[in-house]
Protein backbone atom coordinates (compact mmCIF):
# COMPACT_ATOMS: atom_id res chain seq x y z
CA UNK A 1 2.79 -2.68 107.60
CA UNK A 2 5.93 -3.07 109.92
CA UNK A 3 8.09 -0.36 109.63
CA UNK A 4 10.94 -0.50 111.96
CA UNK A 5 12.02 -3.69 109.82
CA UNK A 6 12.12 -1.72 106.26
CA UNK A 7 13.89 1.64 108.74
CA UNK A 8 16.55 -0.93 110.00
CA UNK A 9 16.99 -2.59 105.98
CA UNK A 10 17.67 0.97 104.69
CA UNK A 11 19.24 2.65 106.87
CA UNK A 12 21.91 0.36 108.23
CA UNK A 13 20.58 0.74 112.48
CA UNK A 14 20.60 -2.40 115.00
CA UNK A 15 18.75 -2.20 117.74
CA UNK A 16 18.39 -4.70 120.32
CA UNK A 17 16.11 -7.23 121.12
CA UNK A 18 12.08 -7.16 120.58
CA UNK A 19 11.62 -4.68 123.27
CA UNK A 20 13.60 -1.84 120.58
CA UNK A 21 12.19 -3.21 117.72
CA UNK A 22 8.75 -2.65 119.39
CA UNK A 23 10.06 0.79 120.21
CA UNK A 24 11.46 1.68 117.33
CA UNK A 25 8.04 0.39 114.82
CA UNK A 26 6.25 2.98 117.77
CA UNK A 27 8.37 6.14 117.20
CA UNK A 28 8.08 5.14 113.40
CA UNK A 29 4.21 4.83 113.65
CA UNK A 30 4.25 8.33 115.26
CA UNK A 31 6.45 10.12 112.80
CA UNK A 32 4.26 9.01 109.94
CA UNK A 33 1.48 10.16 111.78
CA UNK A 34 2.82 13.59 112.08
CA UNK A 35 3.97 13.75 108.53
CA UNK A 36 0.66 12.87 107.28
CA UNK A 37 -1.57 14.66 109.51
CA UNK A 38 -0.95 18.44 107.33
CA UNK A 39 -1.06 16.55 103.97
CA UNK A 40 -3.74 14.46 104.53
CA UNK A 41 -4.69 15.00 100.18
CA UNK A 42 -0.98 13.49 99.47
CA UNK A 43 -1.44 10.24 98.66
CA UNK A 44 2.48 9.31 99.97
CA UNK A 45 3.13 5.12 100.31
CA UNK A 46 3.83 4.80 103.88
CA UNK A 47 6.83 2.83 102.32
CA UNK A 48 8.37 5.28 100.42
CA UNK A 49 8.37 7.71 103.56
CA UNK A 50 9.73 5.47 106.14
CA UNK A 51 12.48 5.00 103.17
CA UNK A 52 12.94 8.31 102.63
CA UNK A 53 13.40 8.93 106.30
CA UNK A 54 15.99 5.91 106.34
CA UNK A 55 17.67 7.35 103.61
CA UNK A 56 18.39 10.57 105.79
CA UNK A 57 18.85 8.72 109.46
CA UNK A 58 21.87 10.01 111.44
CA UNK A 59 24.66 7.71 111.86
CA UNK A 60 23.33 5.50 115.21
CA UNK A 61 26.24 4.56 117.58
CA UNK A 62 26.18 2.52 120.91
CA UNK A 63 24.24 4.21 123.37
CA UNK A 64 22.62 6.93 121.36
CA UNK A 65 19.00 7.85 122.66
CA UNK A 66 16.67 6.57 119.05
CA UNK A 67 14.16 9.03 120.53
CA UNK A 68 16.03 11.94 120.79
CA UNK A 69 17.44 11.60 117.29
CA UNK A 70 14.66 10.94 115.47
CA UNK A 71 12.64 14.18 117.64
CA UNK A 72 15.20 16.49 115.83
CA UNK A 73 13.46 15.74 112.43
CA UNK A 74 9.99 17.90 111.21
CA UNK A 75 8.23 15.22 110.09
CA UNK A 76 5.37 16.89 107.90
CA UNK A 77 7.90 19.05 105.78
CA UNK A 78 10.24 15.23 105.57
CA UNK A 79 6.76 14.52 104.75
CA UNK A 80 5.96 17.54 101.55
CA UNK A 81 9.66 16.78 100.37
CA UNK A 82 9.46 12.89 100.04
CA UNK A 83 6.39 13.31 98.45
CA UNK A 84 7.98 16.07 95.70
CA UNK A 85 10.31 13.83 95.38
CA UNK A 86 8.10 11.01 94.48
CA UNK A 87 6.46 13.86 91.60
CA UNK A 88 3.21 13.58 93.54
CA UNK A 89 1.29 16.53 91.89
CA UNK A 90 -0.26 17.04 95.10
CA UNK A 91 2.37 17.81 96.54
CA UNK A 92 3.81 19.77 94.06
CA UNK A 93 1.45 21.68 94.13
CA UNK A 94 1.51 22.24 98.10
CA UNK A 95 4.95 23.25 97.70
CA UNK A 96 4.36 25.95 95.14
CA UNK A 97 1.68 27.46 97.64
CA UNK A 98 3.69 27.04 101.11
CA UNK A 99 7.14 27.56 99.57
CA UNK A 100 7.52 28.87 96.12
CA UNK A 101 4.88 31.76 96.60
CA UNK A 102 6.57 33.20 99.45
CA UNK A 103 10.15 33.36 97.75
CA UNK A 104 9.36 37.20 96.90
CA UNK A 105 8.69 38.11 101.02
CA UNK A 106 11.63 35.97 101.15
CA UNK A 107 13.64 38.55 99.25
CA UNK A 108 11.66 41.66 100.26
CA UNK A 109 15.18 43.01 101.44
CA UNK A 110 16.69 42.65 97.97
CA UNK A 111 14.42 44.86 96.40
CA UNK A 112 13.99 42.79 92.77
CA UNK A 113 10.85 43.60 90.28
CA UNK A 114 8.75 40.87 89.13
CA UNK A 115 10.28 39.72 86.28
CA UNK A 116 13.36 38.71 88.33
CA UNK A 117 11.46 37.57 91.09
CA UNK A 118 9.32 35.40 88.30
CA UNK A 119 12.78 34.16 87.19
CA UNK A 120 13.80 33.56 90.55
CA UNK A 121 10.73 31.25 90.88
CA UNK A 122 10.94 29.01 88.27
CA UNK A 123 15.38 28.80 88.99
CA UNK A 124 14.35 27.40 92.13
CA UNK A 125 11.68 25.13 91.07
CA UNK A 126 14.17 23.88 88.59
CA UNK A 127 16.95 23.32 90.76
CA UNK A 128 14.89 21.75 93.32
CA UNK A 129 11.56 19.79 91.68
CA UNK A 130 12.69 18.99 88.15
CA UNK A 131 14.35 15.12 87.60
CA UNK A 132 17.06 14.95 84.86
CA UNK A 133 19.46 12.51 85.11
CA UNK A 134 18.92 11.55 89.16
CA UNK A 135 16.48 12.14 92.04
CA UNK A 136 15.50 15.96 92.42
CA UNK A 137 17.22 18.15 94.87
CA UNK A 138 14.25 18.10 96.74
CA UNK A 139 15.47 15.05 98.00
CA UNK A 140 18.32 15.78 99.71
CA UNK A 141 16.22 17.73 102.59
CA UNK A 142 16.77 15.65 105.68
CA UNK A 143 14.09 17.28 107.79
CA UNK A 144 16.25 18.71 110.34
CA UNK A 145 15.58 22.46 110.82
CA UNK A 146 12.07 23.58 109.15
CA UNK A 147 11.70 23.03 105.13
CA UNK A 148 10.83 27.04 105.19
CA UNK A 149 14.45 27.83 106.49
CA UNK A 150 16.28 25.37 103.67
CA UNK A 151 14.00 26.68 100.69
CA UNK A 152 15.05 30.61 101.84
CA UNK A 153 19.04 29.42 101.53
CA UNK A 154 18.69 28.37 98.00
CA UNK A 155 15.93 30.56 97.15
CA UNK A 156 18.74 33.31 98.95
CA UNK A 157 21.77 31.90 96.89
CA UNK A 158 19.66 31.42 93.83
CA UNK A 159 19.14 35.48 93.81
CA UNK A 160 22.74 36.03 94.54
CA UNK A 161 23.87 33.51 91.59
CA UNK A 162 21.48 35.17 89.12
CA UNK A 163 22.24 38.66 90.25
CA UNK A 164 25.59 38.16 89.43
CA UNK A 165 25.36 36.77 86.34
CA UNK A 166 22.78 39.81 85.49
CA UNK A 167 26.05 41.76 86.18
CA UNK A 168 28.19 40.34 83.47
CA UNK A 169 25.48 40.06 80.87
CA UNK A 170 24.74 43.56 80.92
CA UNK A 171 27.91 44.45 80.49
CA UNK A 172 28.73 42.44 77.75
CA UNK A 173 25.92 43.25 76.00
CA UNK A 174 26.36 46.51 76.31
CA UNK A 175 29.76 46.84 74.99
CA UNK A 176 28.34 44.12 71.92
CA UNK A 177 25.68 46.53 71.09
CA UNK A 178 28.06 49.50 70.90
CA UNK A 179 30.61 48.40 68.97
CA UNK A 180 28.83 45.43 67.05
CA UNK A 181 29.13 46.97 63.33
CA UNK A 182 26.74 47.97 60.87
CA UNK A 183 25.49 45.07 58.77
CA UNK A 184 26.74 46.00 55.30
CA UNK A 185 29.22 48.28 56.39
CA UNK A 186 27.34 51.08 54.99
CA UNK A 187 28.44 54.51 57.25
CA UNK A 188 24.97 56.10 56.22
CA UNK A 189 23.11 53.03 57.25
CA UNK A 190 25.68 53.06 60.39
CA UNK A 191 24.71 56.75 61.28
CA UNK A 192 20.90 55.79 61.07
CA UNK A 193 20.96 52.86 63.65
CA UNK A 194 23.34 54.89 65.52
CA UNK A 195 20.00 57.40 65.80
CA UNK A 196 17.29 55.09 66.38
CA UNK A 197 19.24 52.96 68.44
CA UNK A 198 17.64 53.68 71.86
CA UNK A 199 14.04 53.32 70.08
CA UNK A 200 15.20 50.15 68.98
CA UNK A 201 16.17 48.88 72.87
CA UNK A 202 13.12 50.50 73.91
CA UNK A 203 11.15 48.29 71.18
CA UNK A 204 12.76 45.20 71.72
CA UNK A 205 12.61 45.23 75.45
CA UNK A 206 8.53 46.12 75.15
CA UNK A 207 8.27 43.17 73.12
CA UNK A 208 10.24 40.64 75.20
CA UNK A 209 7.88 41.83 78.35
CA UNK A 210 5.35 41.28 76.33
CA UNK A 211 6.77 37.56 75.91
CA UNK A 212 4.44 34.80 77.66
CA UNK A 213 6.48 34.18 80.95
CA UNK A 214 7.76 30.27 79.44
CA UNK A 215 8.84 31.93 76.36
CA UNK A 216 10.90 34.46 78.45
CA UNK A 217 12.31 31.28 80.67
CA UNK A 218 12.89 29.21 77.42
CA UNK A 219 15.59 32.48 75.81
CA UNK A 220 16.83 32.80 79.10
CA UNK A 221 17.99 28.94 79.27
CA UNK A 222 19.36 29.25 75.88
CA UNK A 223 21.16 32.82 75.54
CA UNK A 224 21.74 32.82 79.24
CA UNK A 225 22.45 29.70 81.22
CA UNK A 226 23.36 28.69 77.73
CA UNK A 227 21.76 25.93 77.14
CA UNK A 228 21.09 23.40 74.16
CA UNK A 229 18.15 23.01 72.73
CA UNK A 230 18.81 19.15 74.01
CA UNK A 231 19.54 20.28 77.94
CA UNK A 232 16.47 22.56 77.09
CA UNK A 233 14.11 19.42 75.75
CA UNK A 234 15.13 16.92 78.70
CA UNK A 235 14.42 19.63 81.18
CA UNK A 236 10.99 20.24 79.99
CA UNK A 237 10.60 16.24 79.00
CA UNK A 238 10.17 16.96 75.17
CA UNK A 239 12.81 15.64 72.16
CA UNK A 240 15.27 18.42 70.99
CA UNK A 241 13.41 18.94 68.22
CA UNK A 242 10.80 20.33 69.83
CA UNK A 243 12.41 22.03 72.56
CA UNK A 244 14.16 24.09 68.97
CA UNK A 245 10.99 24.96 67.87
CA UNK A 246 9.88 26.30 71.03
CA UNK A 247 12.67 28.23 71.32
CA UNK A 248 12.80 29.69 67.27
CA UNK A 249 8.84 30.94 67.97
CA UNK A 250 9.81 32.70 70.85
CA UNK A 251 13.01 34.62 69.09
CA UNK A 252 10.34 35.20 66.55
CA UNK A 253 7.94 36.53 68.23
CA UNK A 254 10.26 39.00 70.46
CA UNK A 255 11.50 40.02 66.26
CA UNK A 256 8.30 40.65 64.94
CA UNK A 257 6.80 42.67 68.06
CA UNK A 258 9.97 44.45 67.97
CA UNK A 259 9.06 44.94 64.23
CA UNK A 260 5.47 46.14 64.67
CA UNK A 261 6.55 48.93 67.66
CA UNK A 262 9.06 50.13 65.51
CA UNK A 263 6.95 50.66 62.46
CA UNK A 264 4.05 52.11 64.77
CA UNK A 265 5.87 54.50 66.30
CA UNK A 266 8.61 55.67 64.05
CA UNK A 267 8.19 57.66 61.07
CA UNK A 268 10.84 56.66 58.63
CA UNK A 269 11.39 56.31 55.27
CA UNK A 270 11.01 52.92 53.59
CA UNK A 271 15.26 52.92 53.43
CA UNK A 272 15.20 54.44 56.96
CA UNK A 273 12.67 51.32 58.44
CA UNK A 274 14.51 48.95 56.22
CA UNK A 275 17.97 49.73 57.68
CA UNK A 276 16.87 49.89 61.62
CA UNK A 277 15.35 46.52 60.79
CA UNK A 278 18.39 45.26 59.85
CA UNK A 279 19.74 46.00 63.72
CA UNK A 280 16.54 43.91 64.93
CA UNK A 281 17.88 40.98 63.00
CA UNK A 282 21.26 41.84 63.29
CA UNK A 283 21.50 42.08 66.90
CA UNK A 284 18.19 40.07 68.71
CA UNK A 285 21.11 37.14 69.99
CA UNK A 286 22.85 40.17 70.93
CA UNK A 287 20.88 42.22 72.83
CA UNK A 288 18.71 39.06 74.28
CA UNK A 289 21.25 38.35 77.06
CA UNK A 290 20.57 42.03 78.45
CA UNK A 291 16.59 42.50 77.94
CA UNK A 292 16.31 39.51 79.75
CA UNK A 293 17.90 40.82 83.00
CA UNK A 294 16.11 44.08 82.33
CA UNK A 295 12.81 43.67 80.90
């Protein structure tokens, strides 16, 4: 196919003559070479790259050298994110194994355990892979300066944003948890989930590691980001409906592992057991926010 004409249609350029057309379809020819050449498994339109690359050409004014702008690009990761773009699972999955893997050497210096690296992970490949309502972010990489260097500033900003928030949750739930009252106002069943109360954080945070890692990414979109179980269902491409249910079996499994530790380990008296239960059901929205930054 000619290229320079479908470059010049999208991206607004003139050149002059047939002697810069012919130039330009050559330095076009090249670049799609280059892109191609470490992805050789993505099947990528030649089209829909030379677009993409149109869509991201520097403003051209009189006298501007073509070749020297279009030798600041990296053509092979223009290449990866035009084709994520696209929602080529080959290249999907290229990214997750050149870019998404390394986030945690990425923030070695920050010093996070797994779970909120895992988090991390799946922020980032929301905010730049998943398509809601427009093109993924994905998109927006120009190719100037290596893909490598723009996935570490969000993956870097992603951290601080989620480190912060893990600030203000705890907190909050902390202060809920101490001064949230005592179901039925009783003060004897008061002073017994006053007792078992760090047996009962110890329970529930045991169960929500136990969590499989979506079911942990589904309660921290809800109680968290504070999402709707709509948001929740268009993110994942599923109706509300099941995007609720989702959500209700992972609140009940986090409630009834919570349960079975509690029961295990504890011995208590059937009015003991039934009272510290009480503060599961009582306070699981509660204490979710926390376990969740924690766990």
């Amino acid at each position: 196919m000619a290229f320079a004409p479908l470059f010049l249609a999208r991206s607004g350029w003139h050149v002059e003559g047939a002697a810069g057309l012919e130039g330009l379809e050559t330095l076009l020819l090249q670049l799609w070479a280059e892109g191609l050449q470490p992805w050789p498994d993505i099947p990528l339109p030649p089209d829909a790259f030379i677009s993409h690359l149109a869509s991201h050409a520097p403003r051209l004014a009189p006298g501007d050298d073509i070749p020297r702008l279009l030798a600041q690009l990296v053509p092979g990761d223009l290449f990866l994110a035009c084709a994520c773009a696209e929602g080529l699972p080959a290249a999907l999955a290229a990214f997750e194994r050149h870019h998404i893997l390394g986030i945690p050497a990425t923030l070695a210096h920050m010093k996070l355990n797994e779970a909120v690296l895992d988090d991390i992970r799946q922020r980032v490949r929301e905010h730049l892979l998943v398509r809601i309502d427009a093109a993924p972010r994905i998109a927006e990489y120009s190719g100037r300066g290596p893909l490598t260097n723009w996935v570490r500033v969000v993956s870097v900003r992603t951290a601080l944003s989620l480190l912060r928030t893990v600030h203000e949750e705890v907190h909050m739930s902390d202060a809920l948890l101490d001064f949230h009252p005592a179901p039925d106002g009783d003060p004897e069943t008061e002073a017994i989930q006053r007792r078992y109360q760090e047996d009962f954080r110890q329970a529930m945070e045991e169960a929500f590691t136990a969590l499989p890692s979506k079911h942990r990414y589904l309660l921290r979109l809800h109680f968290v980001d504070c999402l709707s179980t709509t948001k929740i269902g268009a993110l994942f491409n599923v109706n509300q409906s099941t995007a609720s249910r989702w959500l209700q079996r992972a609140q009940q499994e986090v409630h009834d592992e919570t349960r079975r530790i509690l029961k295990e380990r504890l011995d208590l008296s059937f009015q003991e057991f039934t009272s510290v239960l009480r503060t599961v059901e009582s306070r699981l929205d509660l204490s979710i926010s926390r376990i969740l930054t924690e766990a």
